[in-house]
Protein backbone atom coordinates (compact mmCIF):
# COMPACT_ATOMS: atom_id res chain seq x y z
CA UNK A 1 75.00 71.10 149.74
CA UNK A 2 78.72 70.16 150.27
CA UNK A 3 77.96 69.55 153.92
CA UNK A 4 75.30 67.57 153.25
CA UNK A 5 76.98 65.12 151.37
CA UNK A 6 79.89 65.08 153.96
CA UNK A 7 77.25 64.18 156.54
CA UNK A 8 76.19 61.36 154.12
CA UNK A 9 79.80 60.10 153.52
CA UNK A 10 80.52 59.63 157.13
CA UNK A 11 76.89 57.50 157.94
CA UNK A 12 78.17 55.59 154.80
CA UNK A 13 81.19 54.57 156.23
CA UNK A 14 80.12 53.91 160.28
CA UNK A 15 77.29 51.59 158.11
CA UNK A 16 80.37 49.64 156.35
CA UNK A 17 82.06 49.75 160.08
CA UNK A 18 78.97 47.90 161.62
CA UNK A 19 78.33 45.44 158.70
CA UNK A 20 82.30 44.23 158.49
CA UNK A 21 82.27 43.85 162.18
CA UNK A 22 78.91 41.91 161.82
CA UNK A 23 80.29 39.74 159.32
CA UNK A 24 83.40 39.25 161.21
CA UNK A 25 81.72 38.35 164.42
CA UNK A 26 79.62 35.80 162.57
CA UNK A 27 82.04 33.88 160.78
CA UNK A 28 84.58 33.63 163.31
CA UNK A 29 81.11 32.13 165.08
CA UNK A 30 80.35 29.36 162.23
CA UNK A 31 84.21 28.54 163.10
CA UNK A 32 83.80 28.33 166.29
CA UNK A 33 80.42 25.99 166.38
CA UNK A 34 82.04 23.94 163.07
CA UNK A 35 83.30 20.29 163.64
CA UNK A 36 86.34 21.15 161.65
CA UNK A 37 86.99 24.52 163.37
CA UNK A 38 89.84 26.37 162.08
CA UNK A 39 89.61 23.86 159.03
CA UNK A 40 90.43 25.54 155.57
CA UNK A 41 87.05 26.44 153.99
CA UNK A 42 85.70 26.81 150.92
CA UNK A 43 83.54 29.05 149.45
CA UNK A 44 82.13 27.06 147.01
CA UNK A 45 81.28 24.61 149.59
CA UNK A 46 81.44 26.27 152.90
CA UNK A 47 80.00 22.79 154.45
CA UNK A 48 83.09 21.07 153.22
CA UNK A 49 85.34 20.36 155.60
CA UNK A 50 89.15 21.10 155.34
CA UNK A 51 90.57 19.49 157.72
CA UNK A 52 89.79 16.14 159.32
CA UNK A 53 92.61 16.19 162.45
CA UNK A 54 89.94 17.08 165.04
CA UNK A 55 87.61 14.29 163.63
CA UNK A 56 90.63 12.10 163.88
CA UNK A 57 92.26 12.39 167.29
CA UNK A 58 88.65 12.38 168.84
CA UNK A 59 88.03 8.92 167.09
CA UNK A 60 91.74 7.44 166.76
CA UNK A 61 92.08 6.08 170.73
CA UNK A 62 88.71 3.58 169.81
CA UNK A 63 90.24 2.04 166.98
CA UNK A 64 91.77 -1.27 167.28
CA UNK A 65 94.39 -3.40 165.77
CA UNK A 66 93.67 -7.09 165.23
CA UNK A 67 96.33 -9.89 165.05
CA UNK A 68 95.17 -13.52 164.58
CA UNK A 69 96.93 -16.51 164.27
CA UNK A 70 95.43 -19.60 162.55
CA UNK A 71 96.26 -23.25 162.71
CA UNK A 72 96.61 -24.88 159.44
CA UNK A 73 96.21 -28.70 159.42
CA UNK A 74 98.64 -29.97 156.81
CA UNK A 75 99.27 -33.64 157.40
CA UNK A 76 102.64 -32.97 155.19
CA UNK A 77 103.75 -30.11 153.29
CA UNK A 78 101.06 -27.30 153.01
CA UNK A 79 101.95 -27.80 149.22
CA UNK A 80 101.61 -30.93 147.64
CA UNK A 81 104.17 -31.96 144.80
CA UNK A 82 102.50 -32.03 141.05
CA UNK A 83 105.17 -33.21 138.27
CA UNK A 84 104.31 -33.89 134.41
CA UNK A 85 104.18 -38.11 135.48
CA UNK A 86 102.13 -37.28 138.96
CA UNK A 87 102.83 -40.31 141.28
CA UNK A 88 105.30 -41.73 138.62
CA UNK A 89 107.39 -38.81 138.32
CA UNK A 90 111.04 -39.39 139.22
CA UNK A 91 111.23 -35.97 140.50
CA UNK A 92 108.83 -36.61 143.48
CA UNK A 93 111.34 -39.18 145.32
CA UNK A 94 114.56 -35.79 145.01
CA UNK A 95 111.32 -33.86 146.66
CA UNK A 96 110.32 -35.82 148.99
CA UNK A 97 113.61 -36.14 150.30
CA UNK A 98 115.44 -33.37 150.38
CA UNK A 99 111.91 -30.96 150.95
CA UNK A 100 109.43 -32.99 153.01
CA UNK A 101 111.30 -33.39 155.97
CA UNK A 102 112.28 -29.75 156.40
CA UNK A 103 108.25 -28.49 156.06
CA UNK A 104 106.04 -28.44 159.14
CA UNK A 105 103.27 -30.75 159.13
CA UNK A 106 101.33 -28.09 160.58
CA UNK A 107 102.03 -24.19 160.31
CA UNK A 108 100.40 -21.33 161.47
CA UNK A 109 99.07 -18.57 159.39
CA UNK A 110 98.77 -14.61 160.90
CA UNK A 111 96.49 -12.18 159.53
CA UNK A 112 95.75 -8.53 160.54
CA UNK A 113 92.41 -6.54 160.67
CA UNK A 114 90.92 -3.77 162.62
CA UNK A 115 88.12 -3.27 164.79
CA UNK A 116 86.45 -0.65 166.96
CA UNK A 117 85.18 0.01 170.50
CA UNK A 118 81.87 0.50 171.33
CA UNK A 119 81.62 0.73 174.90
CA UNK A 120 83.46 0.91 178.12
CA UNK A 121 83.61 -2.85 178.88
CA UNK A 122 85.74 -4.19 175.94
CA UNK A 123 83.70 -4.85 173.36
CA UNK A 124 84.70 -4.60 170.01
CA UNK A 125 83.31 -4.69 166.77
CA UNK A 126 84.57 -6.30 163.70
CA UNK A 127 84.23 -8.16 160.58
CA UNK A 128 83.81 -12.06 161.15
CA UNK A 129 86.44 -12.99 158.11
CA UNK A 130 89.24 -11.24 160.83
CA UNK A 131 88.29 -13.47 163.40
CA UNK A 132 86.91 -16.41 162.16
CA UNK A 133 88.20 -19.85 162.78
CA UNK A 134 91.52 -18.51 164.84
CA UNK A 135 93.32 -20.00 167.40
CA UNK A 136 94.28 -16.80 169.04
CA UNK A 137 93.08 -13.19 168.83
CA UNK A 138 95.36 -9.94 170.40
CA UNK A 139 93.91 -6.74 169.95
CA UNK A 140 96.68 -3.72 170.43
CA UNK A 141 94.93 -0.30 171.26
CA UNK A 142 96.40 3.29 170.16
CA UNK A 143 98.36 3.75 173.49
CA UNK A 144 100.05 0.51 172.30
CA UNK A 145 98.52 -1.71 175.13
CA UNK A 146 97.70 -5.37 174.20
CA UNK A 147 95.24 -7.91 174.99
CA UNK A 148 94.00 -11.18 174.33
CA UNK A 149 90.18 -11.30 172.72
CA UNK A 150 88.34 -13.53 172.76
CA UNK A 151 85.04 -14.33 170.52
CA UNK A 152 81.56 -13.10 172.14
CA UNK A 153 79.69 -13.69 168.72
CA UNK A 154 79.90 -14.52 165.01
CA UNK A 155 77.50 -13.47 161.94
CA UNK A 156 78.93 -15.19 159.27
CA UNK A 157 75.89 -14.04 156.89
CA UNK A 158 76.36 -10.26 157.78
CA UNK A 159 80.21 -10.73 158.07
CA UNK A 160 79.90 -9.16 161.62
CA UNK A 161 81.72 -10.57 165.02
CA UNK A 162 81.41 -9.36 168.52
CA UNK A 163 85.26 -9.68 170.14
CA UNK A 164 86.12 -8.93 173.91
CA UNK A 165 89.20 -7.49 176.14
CA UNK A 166 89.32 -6.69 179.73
CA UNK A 167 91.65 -4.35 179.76
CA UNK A 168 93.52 -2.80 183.31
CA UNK A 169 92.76 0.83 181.78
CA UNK A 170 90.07 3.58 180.53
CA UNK A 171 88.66 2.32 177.52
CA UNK A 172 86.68 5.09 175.10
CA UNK A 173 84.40 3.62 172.99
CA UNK A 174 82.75 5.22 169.39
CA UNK A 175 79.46 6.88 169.72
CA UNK A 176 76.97 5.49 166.75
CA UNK A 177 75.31 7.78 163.92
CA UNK A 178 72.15 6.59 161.86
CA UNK A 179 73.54 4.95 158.45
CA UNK A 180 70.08 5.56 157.08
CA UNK A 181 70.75 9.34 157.28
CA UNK A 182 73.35 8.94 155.32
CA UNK A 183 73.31 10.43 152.01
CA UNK A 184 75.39 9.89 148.41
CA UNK A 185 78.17 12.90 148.39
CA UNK A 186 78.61 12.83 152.36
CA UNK A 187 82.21 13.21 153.48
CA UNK A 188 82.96 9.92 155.24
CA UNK A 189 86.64 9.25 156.88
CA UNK A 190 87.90 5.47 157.18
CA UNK A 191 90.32 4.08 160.15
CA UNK A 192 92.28 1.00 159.90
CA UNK A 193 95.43 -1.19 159.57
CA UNK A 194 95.85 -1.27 156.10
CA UNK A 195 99.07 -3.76 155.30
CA UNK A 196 99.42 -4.21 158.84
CA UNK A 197 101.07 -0.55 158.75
CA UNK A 198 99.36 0.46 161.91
CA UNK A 199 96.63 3.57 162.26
CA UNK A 200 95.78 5.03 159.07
CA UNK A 201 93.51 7.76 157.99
CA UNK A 202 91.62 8.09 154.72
CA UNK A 203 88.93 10.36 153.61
CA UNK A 204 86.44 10.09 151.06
CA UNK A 205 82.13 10.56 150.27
CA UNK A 206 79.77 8.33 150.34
CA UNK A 207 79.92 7.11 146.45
CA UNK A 208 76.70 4.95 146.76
CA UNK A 209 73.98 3.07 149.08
CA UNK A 210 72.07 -0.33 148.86
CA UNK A 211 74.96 -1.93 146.90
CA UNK A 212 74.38 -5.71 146.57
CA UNK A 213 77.36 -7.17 145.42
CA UNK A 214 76.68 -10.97 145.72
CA UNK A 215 78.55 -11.93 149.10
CA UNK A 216 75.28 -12.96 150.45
CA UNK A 217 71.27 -12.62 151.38
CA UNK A 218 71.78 -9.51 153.44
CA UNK A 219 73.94 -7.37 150.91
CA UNK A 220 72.89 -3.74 151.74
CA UNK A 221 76.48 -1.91 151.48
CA UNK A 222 77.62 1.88 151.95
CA UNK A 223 79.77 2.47 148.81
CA UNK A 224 82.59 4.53 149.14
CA UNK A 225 86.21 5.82 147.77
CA UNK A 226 87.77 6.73 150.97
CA UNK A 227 90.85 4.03 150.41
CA UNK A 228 90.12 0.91 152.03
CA UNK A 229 93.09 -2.17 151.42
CA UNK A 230 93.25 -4.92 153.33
CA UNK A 231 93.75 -4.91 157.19
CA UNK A 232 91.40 -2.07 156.97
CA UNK A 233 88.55 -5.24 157.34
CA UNK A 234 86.21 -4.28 160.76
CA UNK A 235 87.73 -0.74 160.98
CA UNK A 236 85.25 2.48 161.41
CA UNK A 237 83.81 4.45 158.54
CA UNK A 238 82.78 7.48 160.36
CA UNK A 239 80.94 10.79 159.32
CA UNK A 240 81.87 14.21 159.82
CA UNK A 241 80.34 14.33 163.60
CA UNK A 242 82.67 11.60 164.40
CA UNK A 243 80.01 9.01 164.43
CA UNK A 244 80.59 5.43 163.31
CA UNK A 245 77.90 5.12 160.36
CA UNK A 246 80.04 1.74 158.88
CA UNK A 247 82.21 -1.07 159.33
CA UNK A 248 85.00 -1.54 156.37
CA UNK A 249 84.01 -4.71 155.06
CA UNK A 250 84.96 -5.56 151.09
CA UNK A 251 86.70 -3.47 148.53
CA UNK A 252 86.40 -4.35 144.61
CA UNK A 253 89.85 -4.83 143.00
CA UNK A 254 91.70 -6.66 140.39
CA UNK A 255 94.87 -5.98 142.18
CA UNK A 256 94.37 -6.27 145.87
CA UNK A 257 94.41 -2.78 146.33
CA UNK A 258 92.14 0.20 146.60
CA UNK A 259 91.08 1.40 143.44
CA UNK A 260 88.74 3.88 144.66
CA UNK A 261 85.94 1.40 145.40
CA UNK A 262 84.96 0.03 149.01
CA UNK A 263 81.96 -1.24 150.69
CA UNK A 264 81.19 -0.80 154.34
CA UNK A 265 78.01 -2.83 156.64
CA UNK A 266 75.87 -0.33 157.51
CA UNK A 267 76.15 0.51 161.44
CA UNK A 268 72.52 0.47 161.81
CA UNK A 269 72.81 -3.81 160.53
CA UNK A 270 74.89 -4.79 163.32
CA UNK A 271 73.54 -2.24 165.77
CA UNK A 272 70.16 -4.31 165.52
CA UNK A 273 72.22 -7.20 165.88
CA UNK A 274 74.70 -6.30 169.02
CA UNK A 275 71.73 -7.63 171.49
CA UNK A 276 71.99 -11.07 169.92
CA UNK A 277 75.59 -11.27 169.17
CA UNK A 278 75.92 -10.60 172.93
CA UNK A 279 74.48 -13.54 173.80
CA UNK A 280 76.64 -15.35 171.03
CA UNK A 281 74.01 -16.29 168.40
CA UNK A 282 71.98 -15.01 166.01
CA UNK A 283 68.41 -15.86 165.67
CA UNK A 284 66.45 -14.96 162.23
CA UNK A 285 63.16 -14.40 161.49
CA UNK A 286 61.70 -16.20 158.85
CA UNK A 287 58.59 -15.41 156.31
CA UNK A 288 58.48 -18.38 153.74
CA UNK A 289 58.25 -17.19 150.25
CA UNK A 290 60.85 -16.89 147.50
CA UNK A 291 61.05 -13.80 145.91
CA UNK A 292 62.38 -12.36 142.22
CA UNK A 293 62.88 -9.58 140.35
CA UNK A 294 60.65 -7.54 138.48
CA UNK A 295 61.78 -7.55 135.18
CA UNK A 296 60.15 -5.34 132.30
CA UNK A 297 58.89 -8.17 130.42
CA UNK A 298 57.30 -9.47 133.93
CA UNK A 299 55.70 -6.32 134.87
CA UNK A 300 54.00 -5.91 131.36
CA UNK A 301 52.74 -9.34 131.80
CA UNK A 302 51.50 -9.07 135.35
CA UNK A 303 49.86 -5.34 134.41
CA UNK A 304 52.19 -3.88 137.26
CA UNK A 305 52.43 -0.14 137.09
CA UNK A 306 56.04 -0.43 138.11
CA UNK A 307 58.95 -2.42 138.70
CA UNK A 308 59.18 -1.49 142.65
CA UNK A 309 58.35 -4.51 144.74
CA UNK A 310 59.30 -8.10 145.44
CA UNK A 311 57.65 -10.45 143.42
CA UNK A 312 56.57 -13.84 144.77
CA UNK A 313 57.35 -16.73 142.81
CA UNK A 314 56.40 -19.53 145.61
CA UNK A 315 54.63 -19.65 148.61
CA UNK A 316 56.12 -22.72 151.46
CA UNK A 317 53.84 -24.84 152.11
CA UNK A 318 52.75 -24.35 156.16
CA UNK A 319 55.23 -21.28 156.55
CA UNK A 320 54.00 -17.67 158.02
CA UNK A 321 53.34 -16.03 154.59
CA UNK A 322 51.02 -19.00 153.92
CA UNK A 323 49.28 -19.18 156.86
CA UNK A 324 48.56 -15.33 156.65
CA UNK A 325 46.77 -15.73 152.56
CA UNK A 326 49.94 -14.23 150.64
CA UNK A 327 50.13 -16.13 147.35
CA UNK A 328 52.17 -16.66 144.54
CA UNK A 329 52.01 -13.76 142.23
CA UNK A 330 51.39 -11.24 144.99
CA UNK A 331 54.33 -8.39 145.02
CA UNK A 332 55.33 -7.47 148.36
CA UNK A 333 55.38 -3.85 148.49
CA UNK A 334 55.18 -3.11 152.35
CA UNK A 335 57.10 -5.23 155.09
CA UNK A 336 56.39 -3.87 158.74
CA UNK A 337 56.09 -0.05 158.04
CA UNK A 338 58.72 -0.11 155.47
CA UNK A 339 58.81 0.35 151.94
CA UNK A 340 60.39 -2.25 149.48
CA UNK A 341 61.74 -0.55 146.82
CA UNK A 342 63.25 -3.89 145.05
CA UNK A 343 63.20 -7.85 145.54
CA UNK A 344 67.14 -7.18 147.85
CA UNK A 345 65.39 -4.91 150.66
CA UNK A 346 63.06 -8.07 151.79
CA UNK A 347 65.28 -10.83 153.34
CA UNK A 348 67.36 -8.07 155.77
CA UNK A 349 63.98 -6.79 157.05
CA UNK A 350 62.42 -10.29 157.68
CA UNK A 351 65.56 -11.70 159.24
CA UNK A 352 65.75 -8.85 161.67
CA UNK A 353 62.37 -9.22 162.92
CA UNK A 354 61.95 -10.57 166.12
CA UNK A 355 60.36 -14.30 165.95
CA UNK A 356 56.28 -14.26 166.99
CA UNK A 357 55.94 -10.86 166.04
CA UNK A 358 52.65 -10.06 163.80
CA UNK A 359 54.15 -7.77 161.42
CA UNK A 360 51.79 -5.66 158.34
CA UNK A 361 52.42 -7.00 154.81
CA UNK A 362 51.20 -5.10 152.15
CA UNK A 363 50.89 -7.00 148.64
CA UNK A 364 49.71 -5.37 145.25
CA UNK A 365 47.28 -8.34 143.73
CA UNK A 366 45.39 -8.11 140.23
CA UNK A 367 46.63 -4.34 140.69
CA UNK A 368 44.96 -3.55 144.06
CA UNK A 369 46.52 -3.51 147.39
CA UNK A 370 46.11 -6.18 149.89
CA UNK A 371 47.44 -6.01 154.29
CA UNK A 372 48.03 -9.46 155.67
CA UNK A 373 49.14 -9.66 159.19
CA UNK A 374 51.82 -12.49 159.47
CA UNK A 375 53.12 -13.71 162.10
CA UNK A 376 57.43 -14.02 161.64
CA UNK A 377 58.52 -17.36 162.30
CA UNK A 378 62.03 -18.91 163.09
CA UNK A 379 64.87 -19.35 160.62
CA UNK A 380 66.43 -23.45 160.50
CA UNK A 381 70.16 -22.90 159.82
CA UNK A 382 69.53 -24.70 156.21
CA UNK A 383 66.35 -21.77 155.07
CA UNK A 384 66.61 -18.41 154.36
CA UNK A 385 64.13 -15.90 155.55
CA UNK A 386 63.67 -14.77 152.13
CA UNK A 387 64.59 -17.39 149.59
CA UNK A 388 65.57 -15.63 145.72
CA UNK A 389 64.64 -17.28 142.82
CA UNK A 390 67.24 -18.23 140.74
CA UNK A 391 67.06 -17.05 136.84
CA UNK A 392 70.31 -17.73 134.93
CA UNK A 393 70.28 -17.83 131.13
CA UNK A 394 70.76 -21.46 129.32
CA UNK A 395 69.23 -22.70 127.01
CA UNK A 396 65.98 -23.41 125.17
CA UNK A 397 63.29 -25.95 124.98
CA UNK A 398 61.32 -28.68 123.79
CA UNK A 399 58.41 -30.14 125.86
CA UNK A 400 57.03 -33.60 126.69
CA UNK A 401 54.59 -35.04 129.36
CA UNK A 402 56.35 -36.27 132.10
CA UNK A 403 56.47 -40.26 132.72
CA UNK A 404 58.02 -42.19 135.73
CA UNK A 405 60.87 -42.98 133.01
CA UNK A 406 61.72 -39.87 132.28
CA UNK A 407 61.28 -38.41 135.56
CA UNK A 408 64.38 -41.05 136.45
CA UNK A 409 66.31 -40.03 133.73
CA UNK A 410 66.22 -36.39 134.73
CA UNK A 411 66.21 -36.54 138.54
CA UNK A 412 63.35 -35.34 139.01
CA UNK A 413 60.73 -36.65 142.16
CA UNK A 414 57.71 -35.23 140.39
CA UNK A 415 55.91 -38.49 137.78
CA UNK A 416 53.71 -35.93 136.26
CA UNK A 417 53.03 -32.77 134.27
CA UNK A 418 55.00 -31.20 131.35
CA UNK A 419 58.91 -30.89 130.97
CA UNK A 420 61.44 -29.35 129.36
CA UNK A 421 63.38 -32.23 127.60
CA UNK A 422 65.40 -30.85 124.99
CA UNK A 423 67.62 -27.04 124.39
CA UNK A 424 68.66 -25.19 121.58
CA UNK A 425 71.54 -22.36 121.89
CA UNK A 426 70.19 -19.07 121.03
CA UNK A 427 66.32 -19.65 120.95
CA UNK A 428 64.14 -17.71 122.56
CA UNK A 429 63.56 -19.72 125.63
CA UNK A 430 67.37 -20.14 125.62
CA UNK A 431 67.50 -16.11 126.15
CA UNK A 432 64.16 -16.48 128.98
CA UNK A 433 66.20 -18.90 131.02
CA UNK A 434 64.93 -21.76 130.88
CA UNK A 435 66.49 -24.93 131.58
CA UNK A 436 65.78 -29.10 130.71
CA UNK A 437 64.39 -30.06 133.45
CA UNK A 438 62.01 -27.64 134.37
CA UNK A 439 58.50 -28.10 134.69
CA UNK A 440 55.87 -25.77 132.94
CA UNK A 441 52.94 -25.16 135.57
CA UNK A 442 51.27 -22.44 133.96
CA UNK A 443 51.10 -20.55 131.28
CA UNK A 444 50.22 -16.43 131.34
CA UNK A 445 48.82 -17.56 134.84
CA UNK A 446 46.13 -20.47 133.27
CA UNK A 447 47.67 -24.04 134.95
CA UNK A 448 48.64 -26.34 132.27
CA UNK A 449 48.49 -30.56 133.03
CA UNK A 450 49.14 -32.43 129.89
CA UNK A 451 50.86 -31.24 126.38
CA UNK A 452 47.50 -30.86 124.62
CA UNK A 453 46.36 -27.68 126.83
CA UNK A 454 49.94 -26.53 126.50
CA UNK A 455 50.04 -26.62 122.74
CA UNK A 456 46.29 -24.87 122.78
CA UNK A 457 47.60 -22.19 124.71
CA UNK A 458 50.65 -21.37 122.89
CA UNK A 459 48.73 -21.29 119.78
CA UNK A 460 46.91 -18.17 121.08
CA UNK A 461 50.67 -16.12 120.24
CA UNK A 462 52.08 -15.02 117.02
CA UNK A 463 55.76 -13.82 116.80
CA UNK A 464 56.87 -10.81 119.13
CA UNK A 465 54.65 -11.79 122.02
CA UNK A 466 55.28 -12.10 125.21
CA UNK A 467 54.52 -15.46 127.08
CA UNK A 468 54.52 -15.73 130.76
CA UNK A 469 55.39 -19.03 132.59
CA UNK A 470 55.68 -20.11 135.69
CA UNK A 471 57.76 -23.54 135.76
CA UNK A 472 59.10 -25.35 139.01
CA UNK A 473 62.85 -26.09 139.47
CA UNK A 474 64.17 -28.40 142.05
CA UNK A 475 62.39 -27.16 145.30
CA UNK A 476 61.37 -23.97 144.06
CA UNK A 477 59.14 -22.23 140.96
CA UNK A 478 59.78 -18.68 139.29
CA UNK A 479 58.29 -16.83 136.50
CA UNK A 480 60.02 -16.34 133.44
CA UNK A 481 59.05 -14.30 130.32
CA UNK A 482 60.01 -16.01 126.91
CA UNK A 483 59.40 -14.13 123.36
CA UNK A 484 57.05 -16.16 121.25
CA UNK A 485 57.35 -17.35 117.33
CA UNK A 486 60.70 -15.72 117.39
């Protein structure tokens, strides 16, 4: 019996032998196959990286530094002299004199940004606020070689610009990822100048996606907290492979610094761009509609079973979406293949779109869902591809048929129909948005011409209900949602 455990014992232990050597021989092959070999780990979260110096000198020879220097057309001093008595001051005679003189007429102004290399030729990628309007562009490389860059192509409405060197050396550009792969929590690593300090490293995750934060038509930012300052502007945002998923655009501060919040154009933007910038302009697609929000109030009104979509207040006359049957009230749901989640995802997706193609859009009408194939037309530098409808609070209303008098007296080209003519702070259609001005077309979808139909139809509410118009200002119309009897 005491053998027989003996015997047991000794399997016991050449079993532990086998399994520790196991285990051994398989983590020292996760190390091996990691990105971040020999990184610290973690085993809370063994996918966490802890160390980024691989990632780093594998990226840092692609990153650029960008000087600029800018002309500044004074005409005098770059500061003009303000005293208490303005042109009567007798201070401005001592300034002129003694301060004038001794200011250039013109002076030039330097700013720094970064940028990246994306192939073996000299191209470089950047942010078009770095390189706009300069008079001269040197980009300095890690190995502390410079060159003079010049501009291939500007996007001022994606903030992207397409820079060139020809440099006497190797060159090793950044290999792309897919931004859209990217998820919230991802470690991402940012390379820059920040302060004009020269190559810096930060680290950080990916703190949100599809930020819109009002810089423009296309807003469709990477959110992150890896520290971004400026002269980080056109600098990489990679991911853990090393792959450039971002560009280092904006950062929100009250200070000029990082405070933990910085926004980055999504690679996959400008790589669907490159092809164009190449050839030194952009070209936009165009669909002819403006679009708004779905709002609660609106989607109770319109019997939408969700807020998803982009709703269509107006329809241009003789543009694409016309032409194809899409009307005012439809809710774009479906552009090309691709969902739209809210009214922001439309005017990227049209713009992109190559002019003359016949792209699927799918429209929810009277709750059913309609395809129209449209054919994308161009963009004139004075549209938008997408056009959003405006809807800022102001005040509230009194209505009156329109006459050719009144029409003068409130700018307006229109000589008929009903108009807003008088406000009141804190009424209800002061809290809907509406504005003097604006014409009433409809009301909960039934057109309106003269006051009496308008009066008949708001008789039909008591206090609490919702009223849906739809009222034309300047160009374009929107619906708005206004409590009534309140």
């Amino acid at each position: 019996m005491h053998k027989k455990k003996s015997a047991t014992g000794k399997n016991s232990r050449a079993v532990k032998i086998i399994l520790g050597v196991s285990v051994l021989f398989f983590v020292a092959a996760a190390f091996a196959f990691s990105p971040v070999a020999g990184a610290q780990t973690s085993g809370l979260l063994p996918g966490a990286p802890g160390s980024f110096s691989k990632l780093v000198k594998r990226a840092r020879p692609s990153v650029v530094n960008i000087s600029t220097v800018k002309t500044i057309k004074g005409g005098g001093v770059p500061f003009p002299f303000h005293g208490p008595f303005k042109q009567n001051d007798p201070l401005k005679d001592f300034f002129d004199r003694f301060f004038r003189e001794q200011l250039p007429k013109d002076f030039k102004q330097k700013s720094l940004g970064s940028g990246f290399l994306i192939d073996e030729k000299g191209y470089i990628l950047t942010n078009n606020h770095v390189v706009e309007k300069t008079d001269e562009i040197t980009v300095k490389l890690a190995d502390d070689r410079e060159y003079k860059a010049r501009i291939v192509g500007r996007d001022p409405k994606t903030d992207l610009a397409l820079i060139r060197i020809k440099a006497d050396g190797a060159l090793k550009p950044l290999p792309f990822g897919d931004s859209d792969k990217l998820e919230v929590g991802d470690w991402v690593v940012a390379i820059g100048n920040p302060f004009g300090l020269g190559s810096t490293v930060t680290a950080g995750i990916v703190s949100a996606k599809y930020r819109h934060i009002g810089t423009g038509s296309y807003d469709n930012f990477i959110q992150t907290d890896a520290s971004i300052n400026p002269g980080n502007s056109g600098g990489p945002l990679l991911n853990t492979a090393g792959e450039v998923i971002g560009i280092n655009a904006a950062i929100f501060s009250q200070t000029g610094g990082s405070i933990g919040i910085g926004f980055a154009i999504p690679i996959n933007m400008a790589r669907d761009l490159l092809p164009q910038l190449k050839k030194g302009k952009v070209i936009r697609g165009w669909l002819g509609v403006m679009i708004q929000h779905i709002t609660p109030a609106l989607r109770e009104k319109l019997g939408l079973k969700s807020d998803r979509g982009a709703l269509v207040a107006d329809v241009t006359s003789g543009g694409p979406a016309e032409k194809a049957g899409i009307k005012r009230g439809d809710v774009i749901v479906s552009f090309d293949g691709k969902t739209i989640r809210e009214m922001n995802d439309l005017p990227y997706l049209v713009a992109s779109t190559p002019i003359n193609k016949k792209v699927e859009v799918v429209v929810l009408r009277d709750g059913r869902k309609k395809a129209f194939s449209v054919k994308i037309g161009r963009m004139k530098e004075e549209e938008t591809p997408v056009a959003a409808a405006q809807e800022k609070a102001n005040l509230g209303m009194t209505v009156k048929e329109l006459t050719p008098r009144l029409a003068r007296e409130l700018g307006l080209k229109e000589n008929k129909g009903l108009v807003i003519v008088k406000v009141e702070t804190g009424s209800p259609a002061a809290e809907a948005g509406l504005r003097v001005g604006d014409l009433i077309l409809e009301v909960d979808r039934k057109p309106v011409r003269n006051l009496r139909a308008f009066k008949r139809n708001m008789r039909k509410y008591g206090k609490g209900h919702t009223i849906l118009l739809l009222v034309k200002r300047g160009g374009s119309t929107l619906y708005l949602t206004v409590r009534g009897g309140e």
